[in-house]
Protein backbone atom coordinates (compact mmCIF):
# COMPACT_ATOMS: atom_id res chain seq x y z
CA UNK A 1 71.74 57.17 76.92
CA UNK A 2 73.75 59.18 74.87
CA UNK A 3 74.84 56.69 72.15
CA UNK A 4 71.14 55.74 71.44
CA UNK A 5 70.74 59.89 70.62
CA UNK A 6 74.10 58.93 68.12
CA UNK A 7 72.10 55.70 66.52
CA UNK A 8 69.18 57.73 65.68
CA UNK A 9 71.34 60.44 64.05
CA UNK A 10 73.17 58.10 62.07
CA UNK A 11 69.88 56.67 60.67
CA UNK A 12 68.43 60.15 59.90
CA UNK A 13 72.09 61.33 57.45
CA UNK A 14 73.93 58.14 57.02
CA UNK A 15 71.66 57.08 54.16
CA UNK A 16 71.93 59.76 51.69
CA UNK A 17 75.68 60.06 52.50
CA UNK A 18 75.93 56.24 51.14
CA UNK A 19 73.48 56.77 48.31
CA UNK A 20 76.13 59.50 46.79
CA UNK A 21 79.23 56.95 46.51
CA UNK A 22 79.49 55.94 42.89
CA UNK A 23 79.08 52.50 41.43
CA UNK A 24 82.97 52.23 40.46
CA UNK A 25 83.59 53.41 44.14
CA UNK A 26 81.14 50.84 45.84
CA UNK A 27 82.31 47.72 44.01
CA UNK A 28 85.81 49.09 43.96
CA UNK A 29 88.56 46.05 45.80
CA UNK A 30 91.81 47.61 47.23
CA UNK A 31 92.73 44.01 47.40
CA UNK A 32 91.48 40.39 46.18
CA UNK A 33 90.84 39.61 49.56
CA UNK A 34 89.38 42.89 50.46
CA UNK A 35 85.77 43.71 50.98
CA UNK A 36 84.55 46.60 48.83
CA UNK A 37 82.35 48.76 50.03
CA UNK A 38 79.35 46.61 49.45
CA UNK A 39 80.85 43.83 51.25
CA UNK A 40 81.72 46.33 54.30
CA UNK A 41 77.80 47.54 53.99
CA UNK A 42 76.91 44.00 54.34
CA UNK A 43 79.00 43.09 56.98
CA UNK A 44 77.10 46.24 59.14
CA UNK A 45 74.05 44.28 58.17
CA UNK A 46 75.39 40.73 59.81
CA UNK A 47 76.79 42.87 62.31
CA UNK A 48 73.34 44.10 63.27
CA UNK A 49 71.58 41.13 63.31
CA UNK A 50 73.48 39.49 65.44
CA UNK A 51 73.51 42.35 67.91
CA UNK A 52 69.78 43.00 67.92
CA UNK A 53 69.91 38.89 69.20
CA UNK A 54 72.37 40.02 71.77
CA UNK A 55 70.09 43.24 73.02
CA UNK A 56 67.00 41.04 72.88
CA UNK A 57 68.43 38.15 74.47
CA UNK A 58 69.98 40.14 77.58
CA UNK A 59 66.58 41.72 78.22
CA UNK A 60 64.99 37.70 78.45
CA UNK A 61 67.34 36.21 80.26
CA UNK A 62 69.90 36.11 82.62
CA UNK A 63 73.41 35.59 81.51
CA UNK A 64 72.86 34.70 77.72
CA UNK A 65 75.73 32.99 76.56
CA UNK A 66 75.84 34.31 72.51
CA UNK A 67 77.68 32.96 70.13
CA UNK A 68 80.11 34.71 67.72
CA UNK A 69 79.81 34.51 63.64
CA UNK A 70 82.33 34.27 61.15
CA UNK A 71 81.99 37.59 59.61
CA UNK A 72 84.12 36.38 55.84
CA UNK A 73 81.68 33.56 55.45
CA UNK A 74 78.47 35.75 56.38
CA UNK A 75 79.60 38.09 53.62
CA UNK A 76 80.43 34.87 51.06
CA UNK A 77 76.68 33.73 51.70
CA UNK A 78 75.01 36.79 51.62
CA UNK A 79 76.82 37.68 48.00
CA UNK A 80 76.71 41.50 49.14
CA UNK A 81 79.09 42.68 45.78
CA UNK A 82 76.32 41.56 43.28
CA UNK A 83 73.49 43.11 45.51
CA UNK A 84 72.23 46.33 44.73
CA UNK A 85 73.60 49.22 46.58
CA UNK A 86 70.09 50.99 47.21
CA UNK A 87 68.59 47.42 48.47
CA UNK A 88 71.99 47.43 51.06
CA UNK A 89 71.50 50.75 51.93
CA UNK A 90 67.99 50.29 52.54
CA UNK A 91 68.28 46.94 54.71
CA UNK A 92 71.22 48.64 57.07
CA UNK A 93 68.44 51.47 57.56
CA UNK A 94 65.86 49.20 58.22
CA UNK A 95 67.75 46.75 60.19
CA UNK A 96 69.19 49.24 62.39
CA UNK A 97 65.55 50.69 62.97
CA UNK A 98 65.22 47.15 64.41
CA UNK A 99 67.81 47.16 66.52
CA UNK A 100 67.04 50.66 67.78
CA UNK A 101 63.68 49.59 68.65
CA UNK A 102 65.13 46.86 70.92
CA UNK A 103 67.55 48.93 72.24
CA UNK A 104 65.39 52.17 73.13
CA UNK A 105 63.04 49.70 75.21
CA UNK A 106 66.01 48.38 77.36
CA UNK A 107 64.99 49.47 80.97
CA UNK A 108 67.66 51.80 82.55
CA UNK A 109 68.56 49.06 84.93
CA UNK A 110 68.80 46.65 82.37
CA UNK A 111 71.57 48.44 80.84
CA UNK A 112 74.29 46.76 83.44
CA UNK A 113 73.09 43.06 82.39
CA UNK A 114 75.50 40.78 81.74
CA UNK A 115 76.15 38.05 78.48
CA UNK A 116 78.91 36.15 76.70
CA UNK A 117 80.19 36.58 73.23
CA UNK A 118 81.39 33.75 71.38
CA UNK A 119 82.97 32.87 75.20
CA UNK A 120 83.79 35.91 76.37
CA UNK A 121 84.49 37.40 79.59
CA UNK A 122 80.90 38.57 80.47
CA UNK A 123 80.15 42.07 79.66
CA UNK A 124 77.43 44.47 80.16
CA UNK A 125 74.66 45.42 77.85
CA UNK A 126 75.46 48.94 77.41
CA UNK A 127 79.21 47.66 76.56
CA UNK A 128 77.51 45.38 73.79
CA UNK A 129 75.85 48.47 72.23
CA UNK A 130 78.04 50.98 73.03
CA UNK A 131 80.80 49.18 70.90
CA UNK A 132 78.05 48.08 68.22
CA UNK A 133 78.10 51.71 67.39
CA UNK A 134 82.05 51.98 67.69
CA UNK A 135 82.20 49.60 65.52
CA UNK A 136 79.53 51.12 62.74
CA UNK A 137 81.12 54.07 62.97
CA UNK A 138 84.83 52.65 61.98
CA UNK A 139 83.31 50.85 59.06
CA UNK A 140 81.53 53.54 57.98
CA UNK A 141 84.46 55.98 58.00
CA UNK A 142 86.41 53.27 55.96
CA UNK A 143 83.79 52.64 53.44
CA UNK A 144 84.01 56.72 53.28
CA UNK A 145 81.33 58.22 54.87
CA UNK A 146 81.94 61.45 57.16
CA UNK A 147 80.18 60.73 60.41
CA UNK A 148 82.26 63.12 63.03
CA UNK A 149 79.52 65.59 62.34
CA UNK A 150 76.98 63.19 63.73
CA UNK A 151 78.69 60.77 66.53
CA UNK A 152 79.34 64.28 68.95
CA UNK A 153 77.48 61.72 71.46
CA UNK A 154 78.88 58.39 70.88
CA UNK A 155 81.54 56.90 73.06
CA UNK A 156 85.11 56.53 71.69
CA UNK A 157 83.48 57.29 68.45
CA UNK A 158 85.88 55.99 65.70
């Protein structure tokens, strides 16, 4: 599957793209409310544990229903702004390797398995991890990161 090609690339580069961003620009608020991009790492880190569940958990059964999270208050209890940027960068590597793993040993026919999101409609697998990536890829673009270099395989990329 394509997108898994754009996962693996993104792991190889993203990580020395982030590691270049200074410390004013990394703990830098646009807004009060806003997430710097710390908080916007982090939330790539909730946002791929809880999707590794989802790839693991449609492999096991049949029809997971998963629930949703709420992303502000994973990012309040994690405290991602006073973390250290290398540790962040690190964990999204590692985290991601995880998910990868899980997501590389998906059977091809495994790929149109269905689960629920927080009550959603059911959707497929591949959908789940397809948008996963989508969704890395906005964040990353936002935090700063030039990633159209890399994503010439993912779907939609963002």
């Amino acid at each position: 599957m394509p997108v898994l090609t754009s996962l693996r690339d993104l792991l190889q580069r993203v990580p020395d793209r982030l590691k270049k961003l200074s410390k004013d620009t990394v703990e830098s608020k646009s807004t009060p409310s806003s997430w710097s991009p710390k908080e916007e790492l982090g939330h790539l880190l909730d946002s791929a544990a809880n999707n590794h569940q989802r790839i693991v958990r449609a492999q096991l059964e049949d029809n997971p229903a998963m629930p949703g999270y709420e992303q502000n208050r994973w990012v309040a209890i994690h405290a991602y702004q006073r973390r250290d940027w290398g540790e962040l960068i690190e964990l999204w590597q590692a985290l991601n390797r995880q998910l990868l793993a899980a997501a590389e040993a998906v059977p091809d026919s495994a790929w149109s398995r269905t689960l629920t999101v927080a009550g959603s409609e059911p959707v497929t697998l591949q959908f789940v991890f397809e948008d996963y990536v989508v969704h890395m890829l906005h964040h990353l673009q936002h935090i700063g990161i030039e990633v159209d270099d890399i994503t010439s395989n993912a779907p939609n990329a963002a």
